[in-house]
PDB file of N, CA and C in Angstrom:
ATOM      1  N   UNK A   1       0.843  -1.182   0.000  1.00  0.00           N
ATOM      2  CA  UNK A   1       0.000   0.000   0.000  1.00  0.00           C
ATOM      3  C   UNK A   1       0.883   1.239   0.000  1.00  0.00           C
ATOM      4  N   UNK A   2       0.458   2.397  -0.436  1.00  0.00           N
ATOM      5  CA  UNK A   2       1.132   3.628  -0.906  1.00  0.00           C
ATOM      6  C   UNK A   2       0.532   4.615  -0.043  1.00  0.00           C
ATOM      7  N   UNK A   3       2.049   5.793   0.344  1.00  0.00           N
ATOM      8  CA  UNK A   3       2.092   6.196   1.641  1.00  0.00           C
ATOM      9  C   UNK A   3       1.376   7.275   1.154  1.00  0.00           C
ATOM     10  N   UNK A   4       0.187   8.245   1.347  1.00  0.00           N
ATOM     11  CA  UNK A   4      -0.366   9.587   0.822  1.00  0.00           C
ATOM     12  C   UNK A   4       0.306  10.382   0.936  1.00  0.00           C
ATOM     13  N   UNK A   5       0.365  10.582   1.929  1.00  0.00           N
ATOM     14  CA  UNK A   5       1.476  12.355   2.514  1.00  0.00           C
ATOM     15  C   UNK A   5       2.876  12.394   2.687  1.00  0.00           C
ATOM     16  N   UNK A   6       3.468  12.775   2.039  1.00  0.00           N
ATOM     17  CA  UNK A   6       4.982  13.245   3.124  1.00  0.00           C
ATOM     18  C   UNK A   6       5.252  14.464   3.073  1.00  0.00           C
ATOM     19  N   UNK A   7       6.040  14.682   4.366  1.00  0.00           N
ATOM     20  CA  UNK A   7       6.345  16.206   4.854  1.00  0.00           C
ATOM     21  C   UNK A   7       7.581  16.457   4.508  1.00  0.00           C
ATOM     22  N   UNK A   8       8.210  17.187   4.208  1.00  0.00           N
ATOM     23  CA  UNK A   8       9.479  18.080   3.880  1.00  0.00           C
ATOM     24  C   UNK A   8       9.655  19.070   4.759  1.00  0.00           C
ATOM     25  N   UNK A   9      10.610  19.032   5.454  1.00  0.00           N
ATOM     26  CA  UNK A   9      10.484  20.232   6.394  1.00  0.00           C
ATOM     27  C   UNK A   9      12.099  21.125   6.126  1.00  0.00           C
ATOM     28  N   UNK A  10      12.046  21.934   4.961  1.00  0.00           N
ATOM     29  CA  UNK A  10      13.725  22.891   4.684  1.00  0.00           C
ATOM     30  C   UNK A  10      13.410  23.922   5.546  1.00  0.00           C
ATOM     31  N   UNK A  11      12.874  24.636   5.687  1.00  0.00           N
ATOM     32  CA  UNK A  11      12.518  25.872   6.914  1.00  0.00           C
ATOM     33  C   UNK A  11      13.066  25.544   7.835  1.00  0.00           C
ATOM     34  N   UNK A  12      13.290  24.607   8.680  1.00  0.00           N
ATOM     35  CA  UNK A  12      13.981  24.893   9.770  1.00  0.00           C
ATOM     36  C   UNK A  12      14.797  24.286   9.862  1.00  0.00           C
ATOM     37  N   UNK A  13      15.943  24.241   8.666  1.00  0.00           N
ATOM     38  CA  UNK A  13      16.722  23.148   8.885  1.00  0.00           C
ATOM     39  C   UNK A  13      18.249  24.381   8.894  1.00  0.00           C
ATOM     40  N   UNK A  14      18.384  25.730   8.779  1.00  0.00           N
ATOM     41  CA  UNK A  14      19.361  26.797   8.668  1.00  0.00           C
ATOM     42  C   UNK A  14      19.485  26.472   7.062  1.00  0.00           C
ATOM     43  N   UNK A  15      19.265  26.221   6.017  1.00  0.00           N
ATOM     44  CA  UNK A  15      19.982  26.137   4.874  1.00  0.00           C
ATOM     45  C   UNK A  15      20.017  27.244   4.074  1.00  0.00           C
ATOM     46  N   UNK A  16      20.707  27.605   3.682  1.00  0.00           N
ATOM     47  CA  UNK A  16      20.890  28.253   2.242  1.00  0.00           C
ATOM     48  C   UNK A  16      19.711  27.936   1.510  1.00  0.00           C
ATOM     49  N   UNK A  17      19.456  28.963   0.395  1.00  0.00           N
ATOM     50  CA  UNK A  17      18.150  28.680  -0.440  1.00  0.00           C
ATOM     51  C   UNK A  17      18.624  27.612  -1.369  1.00  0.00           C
ATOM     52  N   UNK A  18      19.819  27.832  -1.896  1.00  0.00           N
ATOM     53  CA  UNK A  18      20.199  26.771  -2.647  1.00  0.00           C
ATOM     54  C   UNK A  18      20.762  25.322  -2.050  1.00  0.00           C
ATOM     55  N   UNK A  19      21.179  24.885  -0.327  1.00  0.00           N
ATOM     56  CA  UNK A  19      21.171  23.692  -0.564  1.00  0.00           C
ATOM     57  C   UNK A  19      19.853  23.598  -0.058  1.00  0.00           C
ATOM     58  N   UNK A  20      18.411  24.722   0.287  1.00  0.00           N
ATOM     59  CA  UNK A  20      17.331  23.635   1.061  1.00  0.00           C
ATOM     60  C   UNK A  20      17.109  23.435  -0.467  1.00  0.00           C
ATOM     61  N   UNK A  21      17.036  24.065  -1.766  1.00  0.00           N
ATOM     62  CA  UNK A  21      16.313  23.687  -2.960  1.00  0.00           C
ATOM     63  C   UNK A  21      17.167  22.118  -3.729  1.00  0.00           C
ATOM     64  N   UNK A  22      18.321  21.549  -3.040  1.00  0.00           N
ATOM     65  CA  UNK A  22      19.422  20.844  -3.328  1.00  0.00           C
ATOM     66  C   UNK A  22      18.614  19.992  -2.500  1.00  0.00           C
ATOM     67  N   UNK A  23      18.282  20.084  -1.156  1.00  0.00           N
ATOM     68  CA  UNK A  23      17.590  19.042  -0.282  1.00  0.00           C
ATOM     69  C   UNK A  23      16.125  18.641  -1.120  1.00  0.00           C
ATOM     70  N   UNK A  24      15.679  19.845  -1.303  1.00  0.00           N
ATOM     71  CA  UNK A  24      14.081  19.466  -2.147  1.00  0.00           C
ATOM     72  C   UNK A  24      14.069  18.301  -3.666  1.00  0.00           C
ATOM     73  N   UNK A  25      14.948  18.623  -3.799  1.00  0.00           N
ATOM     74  CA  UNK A  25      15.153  18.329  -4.893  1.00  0.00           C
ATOM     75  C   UNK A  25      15.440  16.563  -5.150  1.00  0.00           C
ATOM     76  N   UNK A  26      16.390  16.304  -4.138  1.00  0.00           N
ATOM     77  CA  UNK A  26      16.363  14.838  -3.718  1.00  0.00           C
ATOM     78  C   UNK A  26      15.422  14.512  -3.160  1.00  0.00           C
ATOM     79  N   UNK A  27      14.605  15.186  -2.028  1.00  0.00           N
ATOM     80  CA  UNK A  27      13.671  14.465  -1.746  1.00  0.00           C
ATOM     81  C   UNK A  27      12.280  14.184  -2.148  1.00  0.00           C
ATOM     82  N   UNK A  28      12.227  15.089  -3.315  1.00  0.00           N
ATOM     83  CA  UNK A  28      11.145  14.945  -4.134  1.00  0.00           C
ATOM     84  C   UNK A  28      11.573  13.630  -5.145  1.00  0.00           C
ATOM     85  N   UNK A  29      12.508  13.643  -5.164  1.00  0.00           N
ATOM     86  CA  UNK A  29      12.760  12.528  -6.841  1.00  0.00           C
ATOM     87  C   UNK A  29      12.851  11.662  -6.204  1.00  0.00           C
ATOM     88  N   UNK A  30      13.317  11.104  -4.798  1.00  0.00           N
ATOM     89  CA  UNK A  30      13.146   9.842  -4.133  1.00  0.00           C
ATOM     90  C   UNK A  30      11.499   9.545  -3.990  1.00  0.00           C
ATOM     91  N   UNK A  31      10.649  10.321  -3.782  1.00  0.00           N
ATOM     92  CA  UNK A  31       8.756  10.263  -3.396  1.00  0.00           C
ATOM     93  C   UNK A  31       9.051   9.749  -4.621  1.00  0.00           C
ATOM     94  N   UNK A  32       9.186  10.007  -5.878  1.00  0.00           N
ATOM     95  CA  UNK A  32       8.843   9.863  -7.766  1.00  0.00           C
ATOM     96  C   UNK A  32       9.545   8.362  -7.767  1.00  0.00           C
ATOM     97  N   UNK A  33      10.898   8.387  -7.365  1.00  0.00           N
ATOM     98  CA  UNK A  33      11.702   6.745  -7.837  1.00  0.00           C
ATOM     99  C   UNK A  33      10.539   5.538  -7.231  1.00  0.00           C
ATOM    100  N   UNK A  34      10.328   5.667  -5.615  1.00  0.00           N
ATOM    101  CA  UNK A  34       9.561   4.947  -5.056  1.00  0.00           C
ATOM    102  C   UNK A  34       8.441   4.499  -5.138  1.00  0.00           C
ATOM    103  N   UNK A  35       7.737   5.436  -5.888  1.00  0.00           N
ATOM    104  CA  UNK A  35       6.714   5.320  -6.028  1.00  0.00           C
ATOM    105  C   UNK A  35       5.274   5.060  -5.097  1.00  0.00           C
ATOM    106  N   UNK A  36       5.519   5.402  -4.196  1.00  0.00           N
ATOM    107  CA  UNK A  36       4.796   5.379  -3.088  1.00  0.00           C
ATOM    108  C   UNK A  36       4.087   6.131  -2.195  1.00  0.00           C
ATOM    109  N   UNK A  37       3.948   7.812  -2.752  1.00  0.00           N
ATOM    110  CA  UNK A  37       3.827   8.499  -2.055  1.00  0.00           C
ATOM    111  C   UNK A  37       2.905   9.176  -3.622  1.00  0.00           C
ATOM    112  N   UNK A  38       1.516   9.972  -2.599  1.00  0.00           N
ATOM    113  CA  UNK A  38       1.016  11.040  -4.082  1.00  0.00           C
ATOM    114  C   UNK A  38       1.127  12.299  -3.637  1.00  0.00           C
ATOM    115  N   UNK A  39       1.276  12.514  -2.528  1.00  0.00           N
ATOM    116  CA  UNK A  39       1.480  14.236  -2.472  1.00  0.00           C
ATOM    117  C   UNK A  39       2.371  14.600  -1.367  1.00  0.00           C
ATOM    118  N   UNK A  40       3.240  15.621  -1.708  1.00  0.00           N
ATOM    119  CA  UNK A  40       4.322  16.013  -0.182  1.00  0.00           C
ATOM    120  C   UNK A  40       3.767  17.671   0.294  1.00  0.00           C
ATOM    121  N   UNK A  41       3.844  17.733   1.234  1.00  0.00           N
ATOM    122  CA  UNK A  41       3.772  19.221   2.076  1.00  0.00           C
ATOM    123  C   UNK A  41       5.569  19.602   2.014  1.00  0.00           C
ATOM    124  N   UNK A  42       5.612  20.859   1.529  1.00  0.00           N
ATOM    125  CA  UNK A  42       7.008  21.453   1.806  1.00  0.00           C
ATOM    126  C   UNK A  42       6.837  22.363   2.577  1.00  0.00           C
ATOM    127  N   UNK A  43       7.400  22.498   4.285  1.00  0.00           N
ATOM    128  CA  UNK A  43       7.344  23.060   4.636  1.00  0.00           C
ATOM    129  C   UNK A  43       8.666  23.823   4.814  1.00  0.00           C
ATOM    130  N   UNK A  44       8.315  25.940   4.198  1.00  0.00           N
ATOM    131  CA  UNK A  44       9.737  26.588   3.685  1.00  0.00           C
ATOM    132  C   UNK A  44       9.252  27.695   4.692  1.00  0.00           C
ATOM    133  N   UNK A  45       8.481  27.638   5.708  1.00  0.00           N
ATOM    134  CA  UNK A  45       8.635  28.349   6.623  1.00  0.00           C
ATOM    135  C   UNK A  45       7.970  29.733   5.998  1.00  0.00           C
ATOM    136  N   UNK A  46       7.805  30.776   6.714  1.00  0.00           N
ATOM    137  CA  UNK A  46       7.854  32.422   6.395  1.00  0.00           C
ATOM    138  C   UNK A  46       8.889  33.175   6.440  1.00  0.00           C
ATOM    139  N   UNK A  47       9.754  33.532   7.597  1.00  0.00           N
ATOM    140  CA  UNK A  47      11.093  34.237   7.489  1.00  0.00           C
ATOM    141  C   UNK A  47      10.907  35.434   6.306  1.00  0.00           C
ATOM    142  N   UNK A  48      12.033  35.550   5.880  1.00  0.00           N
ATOM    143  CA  UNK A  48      12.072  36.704   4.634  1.00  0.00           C
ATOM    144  C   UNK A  48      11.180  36.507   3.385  1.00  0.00           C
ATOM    145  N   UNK A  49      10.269  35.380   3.425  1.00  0.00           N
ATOM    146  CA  UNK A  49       9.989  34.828   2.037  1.00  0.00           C
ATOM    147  C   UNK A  49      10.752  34.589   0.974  1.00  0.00           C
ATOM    148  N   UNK A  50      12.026  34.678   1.283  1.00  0.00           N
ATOM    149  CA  UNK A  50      12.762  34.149  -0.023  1.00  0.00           C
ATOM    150  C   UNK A  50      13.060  32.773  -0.449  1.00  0.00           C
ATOM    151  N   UNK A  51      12.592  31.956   0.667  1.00  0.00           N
ATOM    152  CA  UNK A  51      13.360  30.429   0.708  1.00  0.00           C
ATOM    153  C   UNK A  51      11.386  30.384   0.099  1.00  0.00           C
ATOM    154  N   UNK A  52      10.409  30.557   0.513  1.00  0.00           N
ATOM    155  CA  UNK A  52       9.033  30.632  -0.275  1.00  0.00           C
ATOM    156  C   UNK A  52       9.225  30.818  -1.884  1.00  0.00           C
ATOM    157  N   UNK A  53       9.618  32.124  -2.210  1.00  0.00           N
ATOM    158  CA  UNK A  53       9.732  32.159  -3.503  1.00  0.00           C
ATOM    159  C   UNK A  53      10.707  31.708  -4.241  1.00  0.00           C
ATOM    160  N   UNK A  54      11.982  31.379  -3.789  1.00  0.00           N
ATOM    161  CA  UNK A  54      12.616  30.064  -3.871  1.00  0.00           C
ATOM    162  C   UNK A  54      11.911  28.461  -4.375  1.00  0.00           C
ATOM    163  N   UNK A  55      11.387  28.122  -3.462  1.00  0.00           N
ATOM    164  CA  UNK A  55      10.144  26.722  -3.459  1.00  0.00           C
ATOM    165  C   UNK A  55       9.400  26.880  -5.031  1.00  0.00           C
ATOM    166  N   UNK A  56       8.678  27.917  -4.678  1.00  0.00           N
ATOM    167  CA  UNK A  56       7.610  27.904  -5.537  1.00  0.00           C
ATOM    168  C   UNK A  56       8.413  28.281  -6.975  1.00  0.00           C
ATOM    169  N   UNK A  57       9.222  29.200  -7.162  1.00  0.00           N
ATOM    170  CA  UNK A  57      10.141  29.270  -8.648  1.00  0.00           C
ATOM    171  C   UNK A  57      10.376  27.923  -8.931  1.00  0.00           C
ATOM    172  N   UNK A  58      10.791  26.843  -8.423  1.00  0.00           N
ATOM    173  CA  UNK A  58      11.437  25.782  -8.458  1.00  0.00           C
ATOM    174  C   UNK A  58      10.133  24.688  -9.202  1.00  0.00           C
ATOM    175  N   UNK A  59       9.060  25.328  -8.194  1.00  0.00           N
ATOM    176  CA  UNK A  59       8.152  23.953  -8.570  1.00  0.00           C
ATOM    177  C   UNK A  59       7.401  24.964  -9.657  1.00  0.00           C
ATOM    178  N   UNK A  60       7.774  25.770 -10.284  1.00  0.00           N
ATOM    179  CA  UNK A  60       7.330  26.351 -11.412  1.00  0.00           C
ATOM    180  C   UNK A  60       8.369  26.155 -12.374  1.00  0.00           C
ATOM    181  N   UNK A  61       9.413  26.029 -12.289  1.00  0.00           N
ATOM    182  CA  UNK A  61      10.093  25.831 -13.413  1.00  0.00           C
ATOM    183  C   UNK A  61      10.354  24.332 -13.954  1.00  0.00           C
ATOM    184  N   UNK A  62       9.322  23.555 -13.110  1.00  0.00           N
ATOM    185  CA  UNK A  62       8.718  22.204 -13.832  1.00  0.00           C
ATOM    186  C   UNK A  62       7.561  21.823 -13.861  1.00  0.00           C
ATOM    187  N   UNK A  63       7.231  22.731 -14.222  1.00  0.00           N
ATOM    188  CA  UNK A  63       6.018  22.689 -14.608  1.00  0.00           C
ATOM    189  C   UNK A  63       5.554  21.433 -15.608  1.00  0.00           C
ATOM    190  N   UNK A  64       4.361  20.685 -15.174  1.00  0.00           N
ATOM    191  CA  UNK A  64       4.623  19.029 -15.838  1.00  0.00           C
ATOM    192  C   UNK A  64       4.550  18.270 -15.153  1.00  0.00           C
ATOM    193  N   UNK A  65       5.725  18.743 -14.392  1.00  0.00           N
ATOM    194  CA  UNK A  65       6.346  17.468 -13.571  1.00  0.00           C
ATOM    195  C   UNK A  65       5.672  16.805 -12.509  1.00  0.00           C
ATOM    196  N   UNK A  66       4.659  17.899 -12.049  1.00  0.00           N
ATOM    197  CA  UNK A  66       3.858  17.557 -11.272  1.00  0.00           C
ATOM    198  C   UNK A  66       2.100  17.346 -11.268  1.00  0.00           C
ATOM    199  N   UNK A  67       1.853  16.912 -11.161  1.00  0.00           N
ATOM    200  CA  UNK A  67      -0.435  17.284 -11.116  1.00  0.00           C
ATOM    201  C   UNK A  67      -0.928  18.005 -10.731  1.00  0.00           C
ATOM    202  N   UNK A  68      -0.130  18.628  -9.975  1.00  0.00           N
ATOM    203  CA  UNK A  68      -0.417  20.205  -9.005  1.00  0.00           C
ATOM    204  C   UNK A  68       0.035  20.752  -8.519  1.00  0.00           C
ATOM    205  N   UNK A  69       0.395  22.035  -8.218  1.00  0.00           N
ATOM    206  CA  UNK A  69       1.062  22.701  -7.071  1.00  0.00           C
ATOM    207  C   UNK A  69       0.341  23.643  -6.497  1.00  0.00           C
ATOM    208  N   UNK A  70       0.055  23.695  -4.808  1.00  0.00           N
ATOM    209  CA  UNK A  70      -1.009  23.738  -4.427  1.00  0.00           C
ATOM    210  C   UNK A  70      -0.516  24.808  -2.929  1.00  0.00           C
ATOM    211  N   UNK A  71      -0.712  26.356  -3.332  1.00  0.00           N
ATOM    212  CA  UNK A  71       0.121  26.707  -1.975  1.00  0.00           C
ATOM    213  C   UNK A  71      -0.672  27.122  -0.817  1.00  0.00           C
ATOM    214  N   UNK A  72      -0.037  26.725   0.473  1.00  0.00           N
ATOM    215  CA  UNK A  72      -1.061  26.878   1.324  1.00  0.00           C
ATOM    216  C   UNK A  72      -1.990  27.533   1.611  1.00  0.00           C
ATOM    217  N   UNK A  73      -1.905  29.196   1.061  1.00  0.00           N
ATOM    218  CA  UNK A  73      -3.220  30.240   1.662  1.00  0.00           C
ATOM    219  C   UNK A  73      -4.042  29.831   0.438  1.00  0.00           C
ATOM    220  N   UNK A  74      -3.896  28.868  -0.495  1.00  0.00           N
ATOM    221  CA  UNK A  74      -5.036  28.166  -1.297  1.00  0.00           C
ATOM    222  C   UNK A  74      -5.245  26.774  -0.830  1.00  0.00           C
ATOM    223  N   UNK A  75      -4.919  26.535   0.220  1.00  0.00           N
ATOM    224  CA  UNK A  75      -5.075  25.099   0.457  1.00  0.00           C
ATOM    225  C   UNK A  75      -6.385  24.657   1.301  1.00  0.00           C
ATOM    226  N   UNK A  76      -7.923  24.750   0.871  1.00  0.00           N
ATOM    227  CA  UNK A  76      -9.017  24.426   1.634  1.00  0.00           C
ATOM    228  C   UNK A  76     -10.028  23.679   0.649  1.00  0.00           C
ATOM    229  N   UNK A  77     -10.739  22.806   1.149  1.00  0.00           N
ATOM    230  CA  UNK A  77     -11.836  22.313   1.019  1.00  0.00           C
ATOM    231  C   UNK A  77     -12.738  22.802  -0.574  1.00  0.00           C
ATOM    232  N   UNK A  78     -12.388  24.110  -0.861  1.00  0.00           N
ATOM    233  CA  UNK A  78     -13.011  25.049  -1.553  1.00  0.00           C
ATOM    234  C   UNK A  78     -12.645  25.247  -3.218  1.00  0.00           C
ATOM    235  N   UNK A  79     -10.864  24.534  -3.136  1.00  0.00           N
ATOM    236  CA  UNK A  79      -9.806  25.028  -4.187  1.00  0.00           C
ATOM    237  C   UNK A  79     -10.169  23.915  -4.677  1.00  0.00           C
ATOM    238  N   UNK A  80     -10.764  23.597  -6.035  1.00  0.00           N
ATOM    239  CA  UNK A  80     -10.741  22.151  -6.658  1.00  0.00           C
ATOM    240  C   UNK A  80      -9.332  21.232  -7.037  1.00  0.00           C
ATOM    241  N   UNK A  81      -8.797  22.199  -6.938  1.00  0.00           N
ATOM    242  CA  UNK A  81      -7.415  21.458  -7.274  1.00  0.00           C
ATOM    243  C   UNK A  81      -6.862  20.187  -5.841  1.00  0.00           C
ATOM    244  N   UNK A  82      -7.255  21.238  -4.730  1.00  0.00           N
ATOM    245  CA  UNK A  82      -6.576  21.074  -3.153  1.00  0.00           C
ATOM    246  C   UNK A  82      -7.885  19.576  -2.924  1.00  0.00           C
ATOM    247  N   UNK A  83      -9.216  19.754  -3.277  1.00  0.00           N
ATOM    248  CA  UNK A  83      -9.990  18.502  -2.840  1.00  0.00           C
ATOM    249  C   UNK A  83      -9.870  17.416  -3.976  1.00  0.00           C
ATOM    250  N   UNK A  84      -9.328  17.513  -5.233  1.00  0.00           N
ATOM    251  CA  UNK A  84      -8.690  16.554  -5.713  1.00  0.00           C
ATOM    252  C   UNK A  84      -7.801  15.323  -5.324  1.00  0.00           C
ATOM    253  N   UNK A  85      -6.406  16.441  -5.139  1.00  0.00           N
ATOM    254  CA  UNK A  85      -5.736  15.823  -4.291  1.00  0.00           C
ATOM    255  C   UNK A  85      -5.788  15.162  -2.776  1.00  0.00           C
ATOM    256  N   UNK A  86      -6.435  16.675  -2.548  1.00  0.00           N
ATOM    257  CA  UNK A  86      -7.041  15.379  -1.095  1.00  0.00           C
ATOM    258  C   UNK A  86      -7.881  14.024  -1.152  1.00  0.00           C
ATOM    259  N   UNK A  87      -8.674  14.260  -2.133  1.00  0.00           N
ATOM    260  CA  UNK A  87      -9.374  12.930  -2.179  1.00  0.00           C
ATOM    261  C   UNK A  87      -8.411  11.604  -2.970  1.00  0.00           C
ATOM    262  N   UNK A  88      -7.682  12.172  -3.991  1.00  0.00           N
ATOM    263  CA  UNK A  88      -6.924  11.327  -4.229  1.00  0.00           C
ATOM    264  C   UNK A  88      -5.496  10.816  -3.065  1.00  0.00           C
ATOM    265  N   UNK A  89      -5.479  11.038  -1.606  1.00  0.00           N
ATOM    266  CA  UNK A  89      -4.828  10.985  -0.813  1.00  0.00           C
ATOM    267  C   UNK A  89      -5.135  10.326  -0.173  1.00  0.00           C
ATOM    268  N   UNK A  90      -6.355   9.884  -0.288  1.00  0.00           N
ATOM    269  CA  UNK A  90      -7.607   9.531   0.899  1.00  0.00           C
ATOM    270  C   UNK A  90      -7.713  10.409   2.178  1.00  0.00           C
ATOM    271  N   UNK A  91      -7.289  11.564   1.749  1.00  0.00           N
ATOM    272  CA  UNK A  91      -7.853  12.831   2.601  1.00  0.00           C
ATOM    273  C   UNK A  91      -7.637  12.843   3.966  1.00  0.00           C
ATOM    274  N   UNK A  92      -6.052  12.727   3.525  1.00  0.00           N
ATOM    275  CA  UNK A  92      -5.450  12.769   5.273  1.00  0.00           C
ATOM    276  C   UNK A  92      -5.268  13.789   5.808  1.00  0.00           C
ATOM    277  N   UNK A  93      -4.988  13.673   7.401  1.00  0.00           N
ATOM    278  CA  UNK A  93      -4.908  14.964   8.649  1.00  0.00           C
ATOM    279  C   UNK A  93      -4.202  15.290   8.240  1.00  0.00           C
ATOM    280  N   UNK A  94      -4.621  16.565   8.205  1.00  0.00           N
ATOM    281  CA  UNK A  94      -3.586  18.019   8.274  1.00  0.00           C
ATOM    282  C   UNK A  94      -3.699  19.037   8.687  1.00  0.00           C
ATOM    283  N   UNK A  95      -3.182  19.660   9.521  1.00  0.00           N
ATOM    284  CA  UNK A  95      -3.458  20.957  10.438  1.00  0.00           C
ATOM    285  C   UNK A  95      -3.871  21.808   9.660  1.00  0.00           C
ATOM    286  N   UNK A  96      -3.040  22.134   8.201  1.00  0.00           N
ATOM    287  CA  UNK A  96      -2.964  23.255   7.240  1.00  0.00           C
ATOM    288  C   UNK A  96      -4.271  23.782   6.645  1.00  0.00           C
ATOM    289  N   UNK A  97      -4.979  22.711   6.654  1.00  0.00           N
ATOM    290  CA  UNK A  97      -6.161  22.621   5.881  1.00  0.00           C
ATOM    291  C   UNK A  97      -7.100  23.897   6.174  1.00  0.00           C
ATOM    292  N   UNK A  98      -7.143  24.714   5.009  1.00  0.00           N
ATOM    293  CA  UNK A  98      -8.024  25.766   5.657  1.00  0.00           C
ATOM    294  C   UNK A  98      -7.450  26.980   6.499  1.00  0.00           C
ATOM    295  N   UNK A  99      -6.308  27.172   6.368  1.00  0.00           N
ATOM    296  CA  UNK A  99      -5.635  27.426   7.197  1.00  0.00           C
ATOM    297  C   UNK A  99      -4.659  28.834   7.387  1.00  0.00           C
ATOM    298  N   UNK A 100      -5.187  28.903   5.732  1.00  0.00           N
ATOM    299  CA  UNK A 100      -4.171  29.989   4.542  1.00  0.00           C
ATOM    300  C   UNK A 100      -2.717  30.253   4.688  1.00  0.00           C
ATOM    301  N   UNK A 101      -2.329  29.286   4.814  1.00  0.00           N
ATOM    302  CA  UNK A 101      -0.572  28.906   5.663  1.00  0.00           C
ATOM    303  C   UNK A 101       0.409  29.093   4.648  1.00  0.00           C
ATOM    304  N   UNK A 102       0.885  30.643   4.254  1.00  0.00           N
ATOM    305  CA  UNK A 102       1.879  30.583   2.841  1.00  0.00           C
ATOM    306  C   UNK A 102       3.228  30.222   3.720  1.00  0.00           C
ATOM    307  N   UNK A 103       3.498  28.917   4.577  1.00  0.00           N
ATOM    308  CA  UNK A 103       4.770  29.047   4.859  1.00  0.00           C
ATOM    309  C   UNK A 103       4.841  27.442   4.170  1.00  0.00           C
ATOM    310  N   UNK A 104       4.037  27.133   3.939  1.00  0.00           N
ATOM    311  CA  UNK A 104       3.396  25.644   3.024  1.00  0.00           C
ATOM    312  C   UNK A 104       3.313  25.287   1.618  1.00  0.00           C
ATOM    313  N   UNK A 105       3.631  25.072   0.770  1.00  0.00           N
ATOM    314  CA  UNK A 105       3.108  24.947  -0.315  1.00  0.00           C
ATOM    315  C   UNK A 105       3.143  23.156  -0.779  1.00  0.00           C
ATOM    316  N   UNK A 106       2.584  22.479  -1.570  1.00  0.00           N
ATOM    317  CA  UNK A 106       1.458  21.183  -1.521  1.00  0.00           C
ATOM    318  C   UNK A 106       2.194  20.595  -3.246  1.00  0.00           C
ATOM    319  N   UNK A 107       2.360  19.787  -3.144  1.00  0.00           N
ATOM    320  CA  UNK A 107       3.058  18.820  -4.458  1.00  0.00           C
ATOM    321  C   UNK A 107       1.734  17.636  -5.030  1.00  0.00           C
ATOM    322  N   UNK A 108       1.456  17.767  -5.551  1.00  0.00           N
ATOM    323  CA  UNK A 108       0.164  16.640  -5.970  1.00  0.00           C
ATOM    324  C   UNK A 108       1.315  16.021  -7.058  1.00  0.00           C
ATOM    325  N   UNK A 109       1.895  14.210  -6.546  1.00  0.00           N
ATOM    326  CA  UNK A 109       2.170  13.960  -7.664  1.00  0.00           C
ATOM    327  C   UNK A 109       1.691  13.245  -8.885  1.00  0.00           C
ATOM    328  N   UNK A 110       2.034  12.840  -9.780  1.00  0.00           N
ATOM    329  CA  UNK A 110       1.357  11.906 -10.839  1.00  0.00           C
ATOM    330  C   UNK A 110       1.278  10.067 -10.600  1.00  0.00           C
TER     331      UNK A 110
END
């Protein structure tokens, strides 16, 4: 059976934008090799917003690559994209939900 959620947590790890996007980066393509996982939470914190717009440049400049990208102050019940994925998750706990949390942004994979 296949794991729904995983969390990413670069925000609080001190990194540089470029190795947390070096960390993201492996740990997204390991969720993809495995095949076992359909959606990750990246959590990039608030701080300056740069490690945010960091994230999100990143998961925009593969665009494709993913089924969705889904950022938290859009992440409720409401966003068809966000109850997609949730339902295709089997619509697991999450604090975020609803929550308008831009320190979050949401990976729906294929």
């Amino acid at each position: 059976m296949s794991k729904p959620f995983e969390i990413i947590d670069i925000g609080h790890r001190g990194f540089t934008i470029d190795e947390a996007l070096s960390e993201l980066e492996a740990k997204v393509s390991e969720c993809v090799f495995q095949g076992k996982i359909r959606s990750i939470k990246i959590i990039h914190g608030h701080g300056s917003g740069a490690l945010q717009k960091g994230v999100r440049d990143w998961c925009k400049s593969y665009d494709g690559r993913f089924q969705g990208v889904i950022y938290g102050e859009d992440y409720d019940l409401f966003n068809p994209l966000a109850a997609a994925m949730r339902a295709d998750c089997r619509s697991p706990s999450d604090p975020d939900l609803g929550r308008n949390n831009s320190a979050v942004t949401y990976l729906w994979l294929w």
